[in-house]
N, C-alpha and C. Protein backbone atom coordinates (compact mmCIF):
# COMPACT_ATOMS: atom_id res chain seq x y z
N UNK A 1 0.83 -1.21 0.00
CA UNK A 1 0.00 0.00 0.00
C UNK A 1 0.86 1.25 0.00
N UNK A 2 1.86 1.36 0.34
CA UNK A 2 2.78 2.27 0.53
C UNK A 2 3.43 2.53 -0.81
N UNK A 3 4.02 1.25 -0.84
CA UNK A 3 5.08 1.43 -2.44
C UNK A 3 3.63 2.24 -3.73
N UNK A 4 2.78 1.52 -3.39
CA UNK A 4 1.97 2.07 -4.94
C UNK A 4 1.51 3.71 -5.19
N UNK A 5 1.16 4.68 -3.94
CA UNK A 5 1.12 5.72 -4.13
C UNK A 5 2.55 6.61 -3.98
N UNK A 6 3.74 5.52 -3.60
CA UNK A 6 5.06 6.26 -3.71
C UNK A 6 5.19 6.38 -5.41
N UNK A 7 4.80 5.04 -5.86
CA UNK A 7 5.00 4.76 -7.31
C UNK A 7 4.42 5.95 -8.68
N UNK A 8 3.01 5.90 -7.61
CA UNK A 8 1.69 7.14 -8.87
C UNK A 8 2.49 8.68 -8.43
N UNK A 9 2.96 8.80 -7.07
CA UNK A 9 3.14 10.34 -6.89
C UNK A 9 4.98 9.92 -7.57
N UNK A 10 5.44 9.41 -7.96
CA UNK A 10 6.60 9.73 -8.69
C UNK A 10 6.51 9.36 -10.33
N UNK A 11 5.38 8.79 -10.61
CA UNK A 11 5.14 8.51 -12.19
C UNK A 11 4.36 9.65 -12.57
N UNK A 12 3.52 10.27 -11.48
CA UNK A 12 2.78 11.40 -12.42
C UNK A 12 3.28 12.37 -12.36
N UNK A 13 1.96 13.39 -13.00
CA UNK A 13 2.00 14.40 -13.26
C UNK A 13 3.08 15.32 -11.23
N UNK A 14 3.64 16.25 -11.68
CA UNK A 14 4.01 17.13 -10.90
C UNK A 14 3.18 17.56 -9.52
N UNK A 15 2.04 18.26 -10.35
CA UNK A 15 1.01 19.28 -9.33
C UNK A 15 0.45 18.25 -8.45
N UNK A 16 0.23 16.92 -9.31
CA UNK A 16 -0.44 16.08 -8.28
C UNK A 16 0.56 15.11 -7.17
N UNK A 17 1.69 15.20 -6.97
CA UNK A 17 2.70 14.19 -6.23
C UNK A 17 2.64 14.70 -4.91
N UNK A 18 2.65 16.30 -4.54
CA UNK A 18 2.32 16.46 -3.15
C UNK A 18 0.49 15.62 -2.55
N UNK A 19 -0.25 16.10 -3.25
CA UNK A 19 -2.13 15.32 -3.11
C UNK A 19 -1.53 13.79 -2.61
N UNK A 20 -1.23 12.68 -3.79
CA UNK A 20 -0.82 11.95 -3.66
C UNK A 20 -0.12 11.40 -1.91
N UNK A 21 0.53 11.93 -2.27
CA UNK A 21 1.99 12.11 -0.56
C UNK A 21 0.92 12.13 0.73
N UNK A 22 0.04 13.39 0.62
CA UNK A 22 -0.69 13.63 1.14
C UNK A 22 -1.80 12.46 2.07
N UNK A 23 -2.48 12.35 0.43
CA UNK A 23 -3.43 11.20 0.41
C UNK A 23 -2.66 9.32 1.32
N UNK A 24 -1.60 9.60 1.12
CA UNK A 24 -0.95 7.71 0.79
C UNK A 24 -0.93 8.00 2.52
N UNK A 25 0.02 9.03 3.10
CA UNK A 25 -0.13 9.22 4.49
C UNK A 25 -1.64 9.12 5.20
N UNK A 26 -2.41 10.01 4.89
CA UNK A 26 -3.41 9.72 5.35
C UNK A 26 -4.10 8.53 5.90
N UNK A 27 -4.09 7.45 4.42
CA UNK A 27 -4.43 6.28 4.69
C UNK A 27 -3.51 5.17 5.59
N UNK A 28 -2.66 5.41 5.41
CA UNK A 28 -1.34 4.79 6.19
C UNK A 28 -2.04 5.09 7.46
N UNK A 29 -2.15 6.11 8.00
CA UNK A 29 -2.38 6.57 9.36
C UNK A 29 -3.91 5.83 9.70
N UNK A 30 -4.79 5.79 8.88
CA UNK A 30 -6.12 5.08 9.30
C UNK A 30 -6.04 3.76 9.39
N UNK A 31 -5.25 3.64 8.17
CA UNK A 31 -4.70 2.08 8.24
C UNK A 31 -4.47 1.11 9.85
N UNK A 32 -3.33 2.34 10.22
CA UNK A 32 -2.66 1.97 11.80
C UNK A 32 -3.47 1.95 12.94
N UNK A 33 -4.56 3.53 12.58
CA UNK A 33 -5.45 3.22 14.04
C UNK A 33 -6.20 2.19 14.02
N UNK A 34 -7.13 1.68 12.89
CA UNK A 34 -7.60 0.54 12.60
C UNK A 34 -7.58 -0.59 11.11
N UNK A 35 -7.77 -1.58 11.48
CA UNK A 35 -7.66 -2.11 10.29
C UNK A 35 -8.84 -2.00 9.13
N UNK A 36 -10.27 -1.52 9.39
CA UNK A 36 -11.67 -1.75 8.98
C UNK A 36 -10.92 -0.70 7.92
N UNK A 37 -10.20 0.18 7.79
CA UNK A 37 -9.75 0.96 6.56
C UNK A 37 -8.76 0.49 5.66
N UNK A 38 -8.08 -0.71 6.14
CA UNK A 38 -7.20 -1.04 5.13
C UNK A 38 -8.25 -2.09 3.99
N UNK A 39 -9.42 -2.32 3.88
CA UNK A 39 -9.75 -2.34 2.05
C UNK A 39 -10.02 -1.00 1.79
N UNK A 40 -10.58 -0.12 2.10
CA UNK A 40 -10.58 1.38 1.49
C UNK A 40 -8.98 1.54 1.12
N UNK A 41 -8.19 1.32 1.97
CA UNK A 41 -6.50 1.88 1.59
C UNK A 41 -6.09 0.97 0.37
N UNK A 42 -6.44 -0.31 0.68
CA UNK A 42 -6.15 -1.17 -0.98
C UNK A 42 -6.56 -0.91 -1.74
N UNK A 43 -8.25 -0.70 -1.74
CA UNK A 43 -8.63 -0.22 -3.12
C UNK A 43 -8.28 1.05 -3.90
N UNK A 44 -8.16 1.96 -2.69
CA UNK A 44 -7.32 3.04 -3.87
C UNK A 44 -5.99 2.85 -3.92
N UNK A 45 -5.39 2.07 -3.59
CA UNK A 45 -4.35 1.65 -4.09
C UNK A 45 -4.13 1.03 -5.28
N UNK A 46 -5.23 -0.17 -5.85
CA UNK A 46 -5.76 -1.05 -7.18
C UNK A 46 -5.60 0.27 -7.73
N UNK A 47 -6.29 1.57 -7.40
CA UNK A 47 -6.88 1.96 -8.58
C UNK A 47 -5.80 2.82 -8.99
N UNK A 48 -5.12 3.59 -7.90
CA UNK A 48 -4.22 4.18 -8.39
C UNK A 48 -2.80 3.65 -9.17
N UNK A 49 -2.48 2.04 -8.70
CA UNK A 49 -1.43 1.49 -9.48
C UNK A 49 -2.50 1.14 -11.23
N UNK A 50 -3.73 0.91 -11.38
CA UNK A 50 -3.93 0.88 -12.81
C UNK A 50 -3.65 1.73 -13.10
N UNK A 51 -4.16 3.33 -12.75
CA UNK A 51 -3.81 4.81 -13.13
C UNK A 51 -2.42 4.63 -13.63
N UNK A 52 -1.23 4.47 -12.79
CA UNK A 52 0.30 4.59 -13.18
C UNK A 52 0.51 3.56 -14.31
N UNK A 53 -0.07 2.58 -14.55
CA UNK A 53 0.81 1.61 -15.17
C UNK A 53 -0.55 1.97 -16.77
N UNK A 54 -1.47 2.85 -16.78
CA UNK A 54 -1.77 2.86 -18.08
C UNK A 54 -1.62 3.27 -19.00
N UNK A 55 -0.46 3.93 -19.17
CA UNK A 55 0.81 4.26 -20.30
C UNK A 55 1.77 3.93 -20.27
N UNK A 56 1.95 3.03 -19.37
CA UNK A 56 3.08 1.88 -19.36
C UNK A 56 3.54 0.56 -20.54
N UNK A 57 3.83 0.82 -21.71
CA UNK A 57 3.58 -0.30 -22.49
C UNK A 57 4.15 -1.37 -22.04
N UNK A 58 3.36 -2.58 -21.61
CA UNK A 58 3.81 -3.81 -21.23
C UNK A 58 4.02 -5.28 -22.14
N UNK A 59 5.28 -5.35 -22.54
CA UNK A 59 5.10 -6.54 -23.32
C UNK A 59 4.50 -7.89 -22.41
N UNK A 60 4.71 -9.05 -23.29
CA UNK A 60 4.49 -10.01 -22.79
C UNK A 60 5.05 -10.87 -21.54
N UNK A 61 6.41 -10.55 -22.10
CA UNK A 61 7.30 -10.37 -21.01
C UNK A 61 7.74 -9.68 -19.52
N UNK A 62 7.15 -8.44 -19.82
CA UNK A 62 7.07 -7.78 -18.66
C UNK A 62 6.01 -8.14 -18.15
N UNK A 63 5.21 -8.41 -18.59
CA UNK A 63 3.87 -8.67 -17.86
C UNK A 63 4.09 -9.85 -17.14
N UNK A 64 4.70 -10.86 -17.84
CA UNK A 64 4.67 -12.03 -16.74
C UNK A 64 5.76 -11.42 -15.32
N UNK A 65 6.81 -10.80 -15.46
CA UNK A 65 7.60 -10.27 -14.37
C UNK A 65 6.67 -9.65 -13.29
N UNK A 66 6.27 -9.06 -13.93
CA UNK A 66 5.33 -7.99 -12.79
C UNK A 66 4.57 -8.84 -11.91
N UNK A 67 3.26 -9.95 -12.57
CA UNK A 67 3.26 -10.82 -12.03
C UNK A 67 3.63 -11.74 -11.22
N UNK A 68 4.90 -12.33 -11.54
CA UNK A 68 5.70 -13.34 -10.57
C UNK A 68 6.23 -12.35 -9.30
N UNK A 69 6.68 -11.34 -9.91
CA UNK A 69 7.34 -10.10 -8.72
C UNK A 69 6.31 -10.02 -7.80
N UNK A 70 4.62 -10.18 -8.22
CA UNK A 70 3.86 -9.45 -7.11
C UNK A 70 3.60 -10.41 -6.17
N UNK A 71 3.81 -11.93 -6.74
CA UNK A 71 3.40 -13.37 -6.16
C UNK A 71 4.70 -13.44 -5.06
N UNK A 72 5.68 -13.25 -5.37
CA UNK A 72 7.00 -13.25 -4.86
C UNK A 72 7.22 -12.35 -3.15
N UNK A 73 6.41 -10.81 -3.66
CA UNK A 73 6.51 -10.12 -2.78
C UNK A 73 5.20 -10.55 -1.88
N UNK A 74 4.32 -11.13 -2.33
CA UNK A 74 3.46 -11.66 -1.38
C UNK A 74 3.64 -12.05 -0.33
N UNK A 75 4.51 -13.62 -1.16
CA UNK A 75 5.01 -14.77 -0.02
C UNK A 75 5.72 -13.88 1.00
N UNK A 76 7.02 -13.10 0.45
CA UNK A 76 7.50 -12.59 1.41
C UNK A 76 7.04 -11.56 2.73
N UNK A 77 6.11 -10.75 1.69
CA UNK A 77 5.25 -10.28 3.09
C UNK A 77 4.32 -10.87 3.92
N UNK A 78 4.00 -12.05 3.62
CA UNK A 78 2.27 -12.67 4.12
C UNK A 78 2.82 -13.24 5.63
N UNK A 79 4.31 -13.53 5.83
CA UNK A 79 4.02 -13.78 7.55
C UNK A 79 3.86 -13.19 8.16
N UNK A 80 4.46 -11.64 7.60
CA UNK A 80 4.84 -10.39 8.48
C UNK A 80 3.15 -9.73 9.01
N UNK A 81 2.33 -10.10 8.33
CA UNK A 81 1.04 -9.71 8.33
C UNK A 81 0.32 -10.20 10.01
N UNK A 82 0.22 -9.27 11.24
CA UNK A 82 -0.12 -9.97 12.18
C UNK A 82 -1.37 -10.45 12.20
N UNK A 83 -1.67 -11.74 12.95
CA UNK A 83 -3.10 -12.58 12.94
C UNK A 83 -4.24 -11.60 13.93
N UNK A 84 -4.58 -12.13 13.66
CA UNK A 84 -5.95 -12.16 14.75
C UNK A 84 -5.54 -11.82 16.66
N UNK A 85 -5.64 -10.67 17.47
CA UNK A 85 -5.16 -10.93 18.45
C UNK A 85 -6.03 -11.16 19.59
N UNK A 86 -5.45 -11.82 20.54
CA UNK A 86 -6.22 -12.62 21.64
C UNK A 86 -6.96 -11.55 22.15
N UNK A 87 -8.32 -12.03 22.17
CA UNK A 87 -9.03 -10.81 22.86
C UNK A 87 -9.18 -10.65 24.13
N UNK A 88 -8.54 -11.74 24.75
CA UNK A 88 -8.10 -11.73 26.50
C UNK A 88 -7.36 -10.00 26.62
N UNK A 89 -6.45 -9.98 25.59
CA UNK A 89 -5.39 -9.07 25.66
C UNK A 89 -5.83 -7.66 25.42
N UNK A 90 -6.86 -7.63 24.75
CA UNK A 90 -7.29 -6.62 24.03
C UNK A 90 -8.36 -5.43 24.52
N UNK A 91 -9.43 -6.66 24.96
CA UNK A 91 -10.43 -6.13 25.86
C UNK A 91 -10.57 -6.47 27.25
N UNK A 92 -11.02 -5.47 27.91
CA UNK A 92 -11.49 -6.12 29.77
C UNK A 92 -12.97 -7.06 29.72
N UNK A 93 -12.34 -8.41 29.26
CA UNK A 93 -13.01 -9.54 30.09
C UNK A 93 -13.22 -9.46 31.19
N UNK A 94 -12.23 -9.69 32.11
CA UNK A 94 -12.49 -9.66 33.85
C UNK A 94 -13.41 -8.57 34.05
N UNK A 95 -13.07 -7.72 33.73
CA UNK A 95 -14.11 -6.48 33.81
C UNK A 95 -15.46 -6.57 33.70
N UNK A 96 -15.20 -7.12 32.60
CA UNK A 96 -16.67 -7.31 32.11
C UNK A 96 -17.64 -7.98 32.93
N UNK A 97 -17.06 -8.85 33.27
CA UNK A 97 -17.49 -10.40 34.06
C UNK A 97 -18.02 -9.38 35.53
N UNK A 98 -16.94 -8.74 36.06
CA UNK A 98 -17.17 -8.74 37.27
C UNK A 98 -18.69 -7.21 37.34
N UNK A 99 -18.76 -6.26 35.93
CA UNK A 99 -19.92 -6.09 35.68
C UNK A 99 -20.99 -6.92 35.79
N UNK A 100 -21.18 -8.00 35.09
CA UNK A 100 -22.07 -8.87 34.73
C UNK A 100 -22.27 -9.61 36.11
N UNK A 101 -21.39 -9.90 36.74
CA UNK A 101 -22.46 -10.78 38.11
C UNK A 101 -22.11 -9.48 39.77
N UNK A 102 -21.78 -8.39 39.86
CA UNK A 102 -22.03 -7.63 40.85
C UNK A 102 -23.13 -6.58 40.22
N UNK A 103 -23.79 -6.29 41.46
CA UNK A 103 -25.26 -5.26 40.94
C UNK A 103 -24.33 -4.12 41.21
N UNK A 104 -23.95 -3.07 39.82
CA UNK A 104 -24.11 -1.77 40.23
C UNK A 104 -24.63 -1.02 38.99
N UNK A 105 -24.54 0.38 39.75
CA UNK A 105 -25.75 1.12 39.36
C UNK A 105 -25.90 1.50 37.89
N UNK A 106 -26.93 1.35 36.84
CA UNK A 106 -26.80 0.86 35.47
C UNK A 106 -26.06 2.30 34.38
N UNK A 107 -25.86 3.64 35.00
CA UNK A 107 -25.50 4.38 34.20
C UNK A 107 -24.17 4.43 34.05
N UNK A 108 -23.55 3.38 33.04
CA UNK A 108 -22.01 3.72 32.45
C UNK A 108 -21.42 4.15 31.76
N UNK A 109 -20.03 4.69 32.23
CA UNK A 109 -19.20 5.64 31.45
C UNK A 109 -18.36 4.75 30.92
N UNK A 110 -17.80 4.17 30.01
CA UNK A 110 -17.38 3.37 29.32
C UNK A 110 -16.34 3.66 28.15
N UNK A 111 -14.70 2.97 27.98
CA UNK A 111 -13.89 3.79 26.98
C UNK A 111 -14.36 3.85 25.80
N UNK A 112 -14.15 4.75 24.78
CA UNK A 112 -14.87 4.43 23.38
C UNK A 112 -14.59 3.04 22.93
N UNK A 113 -13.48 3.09 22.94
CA UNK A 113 -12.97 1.39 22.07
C UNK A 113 -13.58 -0.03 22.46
N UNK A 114 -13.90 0.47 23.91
CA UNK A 114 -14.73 -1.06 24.26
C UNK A 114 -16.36 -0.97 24.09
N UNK A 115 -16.35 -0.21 23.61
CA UNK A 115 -18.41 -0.16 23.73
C UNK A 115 -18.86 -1.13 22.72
N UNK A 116 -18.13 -1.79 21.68
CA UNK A 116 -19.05 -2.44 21.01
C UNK A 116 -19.04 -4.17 21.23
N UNK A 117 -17.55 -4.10 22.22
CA UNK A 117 -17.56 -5.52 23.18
C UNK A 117 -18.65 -5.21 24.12
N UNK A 118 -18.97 -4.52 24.84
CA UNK A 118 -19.50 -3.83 26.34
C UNK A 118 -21.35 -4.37 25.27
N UNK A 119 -21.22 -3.77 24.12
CA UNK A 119 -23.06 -3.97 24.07
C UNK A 119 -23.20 -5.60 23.34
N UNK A 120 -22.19 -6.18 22.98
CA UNK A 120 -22.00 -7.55 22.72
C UNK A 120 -22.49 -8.48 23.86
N UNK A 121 -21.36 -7.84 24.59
CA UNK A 121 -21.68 -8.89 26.31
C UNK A 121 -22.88 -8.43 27.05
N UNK A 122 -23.51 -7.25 26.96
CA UNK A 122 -24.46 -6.82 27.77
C UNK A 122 -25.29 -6.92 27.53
N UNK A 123 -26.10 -6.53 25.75
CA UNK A 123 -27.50 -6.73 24.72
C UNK A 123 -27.92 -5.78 25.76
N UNK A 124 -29.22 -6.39 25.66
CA UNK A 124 -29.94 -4.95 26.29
C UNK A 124 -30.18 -5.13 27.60
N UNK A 125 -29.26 -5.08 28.15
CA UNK A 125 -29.43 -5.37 29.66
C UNK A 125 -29.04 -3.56 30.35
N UNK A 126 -27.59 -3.08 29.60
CA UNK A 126 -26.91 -2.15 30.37
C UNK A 126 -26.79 -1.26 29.00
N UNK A 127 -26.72 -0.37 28.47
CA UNK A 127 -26.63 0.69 27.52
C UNK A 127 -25.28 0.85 27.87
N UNK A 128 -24.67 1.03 27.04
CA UNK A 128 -22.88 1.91 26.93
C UNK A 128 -23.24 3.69 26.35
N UNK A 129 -22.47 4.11 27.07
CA UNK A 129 -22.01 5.66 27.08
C UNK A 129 -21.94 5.84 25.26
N UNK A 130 -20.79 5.05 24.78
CA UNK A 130 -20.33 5.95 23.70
C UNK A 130 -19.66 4.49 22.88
N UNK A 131 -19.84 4.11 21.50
CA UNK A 131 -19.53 2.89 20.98
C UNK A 131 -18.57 3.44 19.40
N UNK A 132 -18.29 2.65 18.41
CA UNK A 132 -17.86 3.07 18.05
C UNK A 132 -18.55 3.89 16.51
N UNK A 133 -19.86 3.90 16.53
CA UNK A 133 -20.98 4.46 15.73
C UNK A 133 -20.35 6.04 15.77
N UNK A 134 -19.10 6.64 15.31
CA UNK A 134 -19.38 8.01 15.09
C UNK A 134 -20.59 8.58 14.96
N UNK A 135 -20.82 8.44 14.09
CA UNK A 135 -21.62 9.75 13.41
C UNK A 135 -23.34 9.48 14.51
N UNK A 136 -23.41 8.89 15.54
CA UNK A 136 -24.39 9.31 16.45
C UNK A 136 -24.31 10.39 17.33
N UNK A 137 -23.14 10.71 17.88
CA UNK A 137 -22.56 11.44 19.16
C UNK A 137 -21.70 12.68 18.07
N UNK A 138 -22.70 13.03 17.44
CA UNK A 138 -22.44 14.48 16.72
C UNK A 138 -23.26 15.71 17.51
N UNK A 139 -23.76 15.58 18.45
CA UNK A 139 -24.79 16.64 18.95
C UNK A 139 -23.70 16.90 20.25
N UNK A 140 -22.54 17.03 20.70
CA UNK A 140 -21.29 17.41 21.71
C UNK A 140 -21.10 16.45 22.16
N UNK A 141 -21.97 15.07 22.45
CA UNK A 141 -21.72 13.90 23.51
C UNK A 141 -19.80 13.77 23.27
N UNK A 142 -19.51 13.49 22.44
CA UNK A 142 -17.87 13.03 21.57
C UNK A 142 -17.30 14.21 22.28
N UNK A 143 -17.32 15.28 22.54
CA UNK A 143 -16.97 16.25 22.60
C UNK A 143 -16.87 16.51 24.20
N UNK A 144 -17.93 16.02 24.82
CA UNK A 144 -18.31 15.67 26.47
C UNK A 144 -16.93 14.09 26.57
N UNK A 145 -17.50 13.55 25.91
CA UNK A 145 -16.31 12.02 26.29
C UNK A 145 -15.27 12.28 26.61
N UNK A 146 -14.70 13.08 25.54
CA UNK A 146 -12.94 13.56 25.65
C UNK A 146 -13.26 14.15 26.48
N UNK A 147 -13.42 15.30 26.89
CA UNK A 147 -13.46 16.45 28.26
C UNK A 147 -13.12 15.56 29.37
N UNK A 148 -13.82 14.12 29.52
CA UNK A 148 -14.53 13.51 30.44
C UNK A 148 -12.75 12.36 30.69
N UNK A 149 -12.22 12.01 29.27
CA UNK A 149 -11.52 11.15 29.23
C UNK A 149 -10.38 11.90 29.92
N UNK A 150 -9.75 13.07 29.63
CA UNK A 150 -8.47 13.44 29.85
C UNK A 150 -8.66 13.98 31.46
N UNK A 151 -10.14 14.34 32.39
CA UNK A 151 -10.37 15.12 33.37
C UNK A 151 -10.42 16.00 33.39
N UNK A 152 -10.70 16.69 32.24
CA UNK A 152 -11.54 18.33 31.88
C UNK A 152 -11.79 18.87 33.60
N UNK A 153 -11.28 20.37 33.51
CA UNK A 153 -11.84 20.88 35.03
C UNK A 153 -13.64 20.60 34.77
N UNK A 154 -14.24 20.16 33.90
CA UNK A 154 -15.71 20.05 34.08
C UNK A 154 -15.72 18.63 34.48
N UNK A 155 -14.82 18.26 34.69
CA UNK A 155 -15.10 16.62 34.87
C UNK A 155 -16.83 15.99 35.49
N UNK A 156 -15.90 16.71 36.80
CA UNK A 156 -17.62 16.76 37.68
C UNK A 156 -19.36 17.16 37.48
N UNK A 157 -18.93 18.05 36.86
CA UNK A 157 -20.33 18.39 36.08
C UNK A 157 -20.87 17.41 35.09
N UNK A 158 -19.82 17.20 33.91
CA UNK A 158 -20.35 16.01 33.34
C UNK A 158 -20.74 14.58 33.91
N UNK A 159 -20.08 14.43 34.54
CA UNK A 159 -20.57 13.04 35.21
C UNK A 159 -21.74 13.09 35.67
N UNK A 160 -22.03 14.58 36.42
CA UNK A 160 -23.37 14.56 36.74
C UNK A 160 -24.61 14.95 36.00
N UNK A 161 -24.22 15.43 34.48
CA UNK A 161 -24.88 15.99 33.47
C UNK A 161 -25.56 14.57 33.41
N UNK A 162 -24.81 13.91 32.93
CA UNK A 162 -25.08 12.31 32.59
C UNK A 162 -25.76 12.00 33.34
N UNK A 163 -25.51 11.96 34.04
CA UNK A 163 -26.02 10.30 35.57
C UNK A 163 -25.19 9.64 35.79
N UNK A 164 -23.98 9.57 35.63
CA UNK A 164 -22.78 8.65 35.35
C UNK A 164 -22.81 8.18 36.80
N UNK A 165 -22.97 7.00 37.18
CA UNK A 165 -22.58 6.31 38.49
C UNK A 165 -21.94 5.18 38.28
N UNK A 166 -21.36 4.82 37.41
CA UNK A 166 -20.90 3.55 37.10
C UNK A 166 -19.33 3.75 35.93
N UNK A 167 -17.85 3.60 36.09
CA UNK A 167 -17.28 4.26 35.35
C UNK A 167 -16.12 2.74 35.05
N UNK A 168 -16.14 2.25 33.24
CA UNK A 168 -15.55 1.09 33.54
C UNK A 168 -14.25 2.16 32.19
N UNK A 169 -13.32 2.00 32.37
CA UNK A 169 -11.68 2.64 32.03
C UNK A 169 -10.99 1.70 32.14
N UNK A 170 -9.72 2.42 30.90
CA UNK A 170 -8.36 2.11 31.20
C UNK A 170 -7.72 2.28 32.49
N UNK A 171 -6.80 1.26 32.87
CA UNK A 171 -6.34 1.78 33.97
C UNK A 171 -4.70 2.60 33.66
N UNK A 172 -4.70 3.41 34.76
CA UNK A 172 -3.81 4.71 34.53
C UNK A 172 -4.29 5.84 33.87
N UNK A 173 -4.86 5.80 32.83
CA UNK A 173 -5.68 6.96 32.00
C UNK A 173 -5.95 7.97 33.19
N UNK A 174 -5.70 9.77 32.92
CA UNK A 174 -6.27 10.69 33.16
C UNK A 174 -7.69 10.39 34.50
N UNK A 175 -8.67 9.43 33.39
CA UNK A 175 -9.87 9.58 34.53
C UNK A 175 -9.34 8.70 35.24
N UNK A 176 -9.49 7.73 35.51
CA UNK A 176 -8.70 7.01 36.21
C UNK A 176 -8.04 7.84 37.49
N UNK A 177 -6.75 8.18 37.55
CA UNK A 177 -6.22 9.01 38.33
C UNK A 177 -7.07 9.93 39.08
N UNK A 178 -8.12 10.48 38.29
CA UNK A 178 -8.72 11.53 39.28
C UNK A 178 -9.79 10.84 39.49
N UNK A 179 -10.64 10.33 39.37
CA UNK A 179 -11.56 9.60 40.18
C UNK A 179 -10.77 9.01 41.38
N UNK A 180 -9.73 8.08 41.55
CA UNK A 180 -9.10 7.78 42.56
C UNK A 180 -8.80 8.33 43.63
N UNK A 181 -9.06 10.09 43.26
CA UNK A 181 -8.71 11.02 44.26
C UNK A 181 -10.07 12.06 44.72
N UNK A 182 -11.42 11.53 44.20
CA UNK A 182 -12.46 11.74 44.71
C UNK A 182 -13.44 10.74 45.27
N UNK A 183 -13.36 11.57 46.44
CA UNK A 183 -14.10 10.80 47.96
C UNK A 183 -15.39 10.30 47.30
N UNK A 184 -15.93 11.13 45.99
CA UNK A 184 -17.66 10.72 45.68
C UNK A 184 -17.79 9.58 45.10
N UNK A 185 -16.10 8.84 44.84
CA UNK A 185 -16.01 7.51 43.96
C UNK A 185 -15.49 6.33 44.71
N UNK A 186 -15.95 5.01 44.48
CA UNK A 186 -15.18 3.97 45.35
C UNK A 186 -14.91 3.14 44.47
N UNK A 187 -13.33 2.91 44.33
CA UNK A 187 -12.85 1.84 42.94
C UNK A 187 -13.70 0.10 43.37
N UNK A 188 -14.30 -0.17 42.71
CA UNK A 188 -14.66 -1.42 42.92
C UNK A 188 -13.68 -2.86 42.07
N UNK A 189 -13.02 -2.85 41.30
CA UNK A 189 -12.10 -3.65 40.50
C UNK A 189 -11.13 -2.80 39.84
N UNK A 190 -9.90 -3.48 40.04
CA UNK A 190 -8.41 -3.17 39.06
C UNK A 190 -7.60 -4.27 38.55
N UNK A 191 -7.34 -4.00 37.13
CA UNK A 191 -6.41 -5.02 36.84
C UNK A 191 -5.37 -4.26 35.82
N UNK A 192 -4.85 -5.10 34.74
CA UNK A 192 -3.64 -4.12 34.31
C UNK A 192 -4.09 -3.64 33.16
N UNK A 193 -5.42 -3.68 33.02
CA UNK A 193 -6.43 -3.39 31.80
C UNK A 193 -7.14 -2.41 32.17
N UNK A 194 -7.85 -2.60 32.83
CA UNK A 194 -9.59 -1.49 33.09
C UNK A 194 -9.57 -1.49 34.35
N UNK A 195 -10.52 -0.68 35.22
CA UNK A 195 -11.07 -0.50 36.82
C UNK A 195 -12.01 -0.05 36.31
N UNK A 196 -12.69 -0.53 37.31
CA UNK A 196 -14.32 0.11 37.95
C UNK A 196 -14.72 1.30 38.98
N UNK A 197 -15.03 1.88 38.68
CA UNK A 197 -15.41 3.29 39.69
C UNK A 197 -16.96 3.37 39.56
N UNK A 198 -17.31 3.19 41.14
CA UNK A 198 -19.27 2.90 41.27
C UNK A 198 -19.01 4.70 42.37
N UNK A 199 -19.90 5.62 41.91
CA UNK A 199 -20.59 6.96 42.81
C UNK A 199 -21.27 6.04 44.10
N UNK A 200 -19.84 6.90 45.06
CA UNK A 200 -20.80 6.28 46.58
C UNK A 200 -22.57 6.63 46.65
């Protein structure tokens, strides 16, 4: 994905090689935060290596090279490609669990990244704060989260804007830390993943 818009922004035209540069980073970068963008990043990649190579006259010969070259560079990249990772590692299980069989109180504040494990394991038992559905939490909620994530001096207000009595986090994170240091919170679980913070 990389080599092919290095390839179009040095085969084309001039005006367009910064766009290009531009563009290839971009996707690179979405690429990294998640993977659900790397077929968007391939496909304009397809399209932009047809773009470069269609004044390319290719004999018969070259054509089979290009070919074997791309089969070649496959093999060589296809171990490097990481699998599937353990979702022990990934998400707060324990967490979850120890949600699921202690009663506390149902309004949770929840990290973005886990909300769509959190409404997996929960269905409609417990609602999550904030999942990964952008384009719902366009009316400030997204805008309240972060405030909420880093410990905005509004911290407190929002929590109580909400109803927030129930707060499942990273552990170490910003909130984290300052909930730990308000009397109105009692950590109920920690591990080297997530904690629980229940409003006395």
């Amino acid at each position: 994905l990389c080599a092919v818009p290095a390839l179009r922004a040095l085969s084309g035209p001039a005006r367009h090689r910064r766009l290009h540069i531009l563009l290839a980073l971009a996707w690179i970068a979405m690429t990294l935060i998640s993977r659900r963008y790397a077929a968007y990043a391939a496909a304009w990649s397809i399209w932009l290596l047809a773009d470069a190579l269609r004044n390319v006259p290719l004999t018969e010969r070259a054509g089979r090279t290009v070919v074997v070259a791309t089969g070649l560079a496959f093999l060589v990249c296809f171990p490097a490609v990481p699998g599937m990772r353990d979702l022990d590692r990934a998400l707060p299980v324990e967490a979850t669990t120890v949600l699921e069989t202690v009663r506390t109180p149902p309004r949770l504040l929840n990290e973005f990244g886990w909300g769509g494990y959190l409404m997996y394991r929960f269905g409609e038992e417990r609602p999550v704060f904030i999942d990964g559905r952008n384009n719902l939490y366009r009316n400030g909620v997204f805008e309240d989260y972060l405030a909420m994530t880093f410990a905005a001096p509004s911290l407190d207000a929002l929590l109580d804007l909400y109803g927030i009595n129930t707060v499942l986090w990273t552990s170490g994170w910003d909130l984290d830390v300052a909930l730990a240091q308000r009397p109105a919170w009692r950590l109920l679980y920690r591990d080297d993943k997530a904690v629980i913070y229940v409003r006395r």
